[in-house]
C-alpha atoms as a PDB file:
ATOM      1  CA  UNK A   1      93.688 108.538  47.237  1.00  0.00           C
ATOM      2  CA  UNK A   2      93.531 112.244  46.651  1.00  0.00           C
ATOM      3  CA  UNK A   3      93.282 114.628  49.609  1.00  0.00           C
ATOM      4  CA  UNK A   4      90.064 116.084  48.956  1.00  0.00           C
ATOM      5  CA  UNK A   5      90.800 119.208  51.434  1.00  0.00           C
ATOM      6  CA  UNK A   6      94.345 120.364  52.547  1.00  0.00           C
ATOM      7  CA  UNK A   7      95.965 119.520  55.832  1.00  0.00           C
ATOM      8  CA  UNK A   8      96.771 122.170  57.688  1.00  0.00           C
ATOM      9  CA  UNK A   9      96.836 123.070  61.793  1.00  0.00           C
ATOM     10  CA  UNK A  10      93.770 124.781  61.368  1.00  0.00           C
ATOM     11  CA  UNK A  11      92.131 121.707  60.486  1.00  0.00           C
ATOM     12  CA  UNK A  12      92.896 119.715  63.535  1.00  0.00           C
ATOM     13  CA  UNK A  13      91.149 120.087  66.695  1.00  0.00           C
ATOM     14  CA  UNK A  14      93.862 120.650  69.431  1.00  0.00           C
ATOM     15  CA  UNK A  15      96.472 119.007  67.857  1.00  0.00           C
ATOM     16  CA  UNK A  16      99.786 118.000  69.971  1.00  0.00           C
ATOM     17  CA  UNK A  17     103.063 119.224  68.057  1.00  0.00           C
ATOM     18  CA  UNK A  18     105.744 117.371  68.021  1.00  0.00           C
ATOM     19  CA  UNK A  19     108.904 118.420  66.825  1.00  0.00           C
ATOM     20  CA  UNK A  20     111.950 115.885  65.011  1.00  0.00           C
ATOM     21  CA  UNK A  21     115.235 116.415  64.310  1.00  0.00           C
ATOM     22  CA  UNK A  22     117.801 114.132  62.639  1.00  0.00           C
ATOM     23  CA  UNK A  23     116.970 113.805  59.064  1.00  0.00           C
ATOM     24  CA  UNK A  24     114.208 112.238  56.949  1.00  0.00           C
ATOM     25  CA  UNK A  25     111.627 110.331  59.373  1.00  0.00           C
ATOM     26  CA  UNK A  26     109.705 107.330  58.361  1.00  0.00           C
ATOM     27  CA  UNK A  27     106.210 106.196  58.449  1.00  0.00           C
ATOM     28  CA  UNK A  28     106.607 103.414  60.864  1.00  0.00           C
ATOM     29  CA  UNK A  29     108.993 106.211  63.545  1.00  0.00           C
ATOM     30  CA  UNK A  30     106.640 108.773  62.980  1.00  0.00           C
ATOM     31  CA  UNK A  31     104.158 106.613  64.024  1.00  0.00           C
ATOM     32  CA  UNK A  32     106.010 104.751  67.016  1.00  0.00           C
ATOM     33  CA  UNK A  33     106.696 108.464  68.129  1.00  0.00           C
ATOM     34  CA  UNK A  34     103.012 108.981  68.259  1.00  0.00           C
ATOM     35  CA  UNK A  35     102.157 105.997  70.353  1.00  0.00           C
ATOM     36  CA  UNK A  36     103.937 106.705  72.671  1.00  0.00           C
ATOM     37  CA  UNK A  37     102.763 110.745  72.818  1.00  0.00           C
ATOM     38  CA  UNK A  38      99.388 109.378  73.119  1.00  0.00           C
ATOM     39  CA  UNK A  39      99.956 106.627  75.626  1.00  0.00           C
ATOM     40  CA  UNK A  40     101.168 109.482  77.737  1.00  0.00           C
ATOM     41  CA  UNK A  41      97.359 110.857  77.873  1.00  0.00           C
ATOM     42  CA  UNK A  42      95.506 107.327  77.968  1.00  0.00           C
ATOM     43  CA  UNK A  43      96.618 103.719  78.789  1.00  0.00           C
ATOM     44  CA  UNK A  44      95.191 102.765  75.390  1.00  0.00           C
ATOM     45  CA  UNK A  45      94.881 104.698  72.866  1.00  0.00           C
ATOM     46  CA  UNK A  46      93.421 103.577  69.935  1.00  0.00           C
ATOM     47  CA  UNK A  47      94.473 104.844  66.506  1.00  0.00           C
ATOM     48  CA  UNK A  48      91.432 106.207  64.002  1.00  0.00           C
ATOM     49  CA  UNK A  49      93.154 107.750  61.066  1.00  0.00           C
ATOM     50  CA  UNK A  50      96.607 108.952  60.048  1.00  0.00           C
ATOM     51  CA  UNK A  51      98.327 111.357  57.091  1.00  0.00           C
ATOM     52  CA  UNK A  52     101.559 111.411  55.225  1.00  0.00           C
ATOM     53  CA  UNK A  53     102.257 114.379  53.939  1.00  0.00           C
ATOM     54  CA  UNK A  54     105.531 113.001  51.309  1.00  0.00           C
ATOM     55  CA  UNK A  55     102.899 110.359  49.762  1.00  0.00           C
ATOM     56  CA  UNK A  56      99.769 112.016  50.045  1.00  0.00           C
ATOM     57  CA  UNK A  57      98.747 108.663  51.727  1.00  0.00           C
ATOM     58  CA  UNK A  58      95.907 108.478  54.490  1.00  0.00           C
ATOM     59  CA  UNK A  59      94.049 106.098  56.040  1.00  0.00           C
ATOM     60  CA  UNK A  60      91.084 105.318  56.351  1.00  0.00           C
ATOM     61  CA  UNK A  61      90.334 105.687  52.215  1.00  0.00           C
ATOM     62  CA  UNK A  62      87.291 107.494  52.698  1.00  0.00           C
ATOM     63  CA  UNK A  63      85.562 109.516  50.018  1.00  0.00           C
ATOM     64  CA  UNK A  64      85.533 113.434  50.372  1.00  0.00           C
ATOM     65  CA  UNK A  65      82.249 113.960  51.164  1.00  0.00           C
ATOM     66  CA  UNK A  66      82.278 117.986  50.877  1.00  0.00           C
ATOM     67  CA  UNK A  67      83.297 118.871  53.937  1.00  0.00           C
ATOM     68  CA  UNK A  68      85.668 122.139  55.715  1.00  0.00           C
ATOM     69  CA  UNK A  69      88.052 118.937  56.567  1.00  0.00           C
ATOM     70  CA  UNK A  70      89.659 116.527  54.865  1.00  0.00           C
ATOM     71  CA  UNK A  71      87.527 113.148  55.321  1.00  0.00           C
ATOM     72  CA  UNK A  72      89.984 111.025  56.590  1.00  0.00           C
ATOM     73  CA  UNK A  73      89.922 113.712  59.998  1.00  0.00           C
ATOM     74  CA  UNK A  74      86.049 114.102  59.598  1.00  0.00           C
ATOM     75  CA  UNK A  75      86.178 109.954  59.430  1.00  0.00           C
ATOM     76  CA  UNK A  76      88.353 110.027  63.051  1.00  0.00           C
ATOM     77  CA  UNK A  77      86.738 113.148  64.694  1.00  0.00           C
ATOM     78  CA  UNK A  78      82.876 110.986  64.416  1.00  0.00           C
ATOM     79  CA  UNK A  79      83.777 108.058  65.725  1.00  0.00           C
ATOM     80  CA  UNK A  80      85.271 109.622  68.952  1.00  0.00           C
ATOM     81  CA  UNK A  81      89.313 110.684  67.597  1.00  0.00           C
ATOM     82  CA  UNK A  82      90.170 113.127  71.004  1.00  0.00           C
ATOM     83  CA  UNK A  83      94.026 112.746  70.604  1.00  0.00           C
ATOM     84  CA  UNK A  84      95.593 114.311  67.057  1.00  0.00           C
ATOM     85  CA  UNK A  85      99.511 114.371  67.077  1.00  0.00           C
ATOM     86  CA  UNK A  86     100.873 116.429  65.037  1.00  0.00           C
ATOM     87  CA  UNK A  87     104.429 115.510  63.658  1.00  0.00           C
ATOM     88  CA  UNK A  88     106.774 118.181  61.737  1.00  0.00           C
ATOM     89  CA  UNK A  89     104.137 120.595  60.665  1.00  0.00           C
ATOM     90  CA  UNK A  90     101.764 117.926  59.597  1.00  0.00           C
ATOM     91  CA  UNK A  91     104.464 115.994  57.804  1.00  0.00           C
ATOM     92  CA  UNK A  92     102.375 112.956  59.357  1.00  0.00           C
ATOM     93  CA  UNK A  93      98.824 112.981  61.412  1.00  0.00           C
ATOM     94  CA  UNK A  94      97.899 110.512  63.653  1.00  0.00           C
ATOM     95  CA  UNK A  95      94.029 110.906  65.077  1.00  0.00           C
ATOM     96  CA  UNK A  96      93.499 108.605  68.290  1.00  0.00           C
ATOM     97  CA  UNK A  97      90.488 107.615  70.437  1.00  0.00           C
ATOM     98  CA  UNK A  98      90.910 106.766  74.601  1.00  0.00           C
ATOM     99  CA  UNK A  99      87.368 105.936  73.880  1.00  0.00           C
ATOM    100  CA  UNK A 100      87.426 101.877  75.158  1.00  0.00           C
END
């Protein structure tokens, strides 16, 4: 999976920044860190797409498809992502729905 367009904060639509300390964070904190950041603005928030910035992972592995974003943020903003938590200066993404 190659990131067809950079992630950077101008690429996310009013993303929340969180800040960590304490050394080198893993996928599975990161994450749990963003749960619970989005469960603070929806009962049940339900996650669309996500970035690690070490791997160059993302998911979901859609295609670039030639647009300003990268897909994988295109991908969560159309199917209703409202919620993007930004972790460490997009060291990891998380895109989240409160869609039902």
């Amino acid at each position: 999976m190659d990131i067809c367009r950079p992630v950077t904060k101008e690429v996310l639509t009013n993303p929340i920044h969180i800040q960590t300390t304490g050394g080198d964070l893993s996928f599975h904190s990161a994450r749990d860190i963003a749960n619970r950041e989005a469960k603070k603005l929806c009962s049940d928030p339900m996650l669309l797409a996500w970035y690690e910035k070490k791997t160059g992972r993302y998911s979901p592995p859609v295609d670039c498809c030639g647009e300003e974003k990268p897909s994988w943020v295109v991908y969560a903003e159309s199917r209703g992502g409202n919620i993007t938590i930004d972790i460490n200066q997009e060291e990891y993404v998380f895109i989240y729905t409160d869609a039902p």
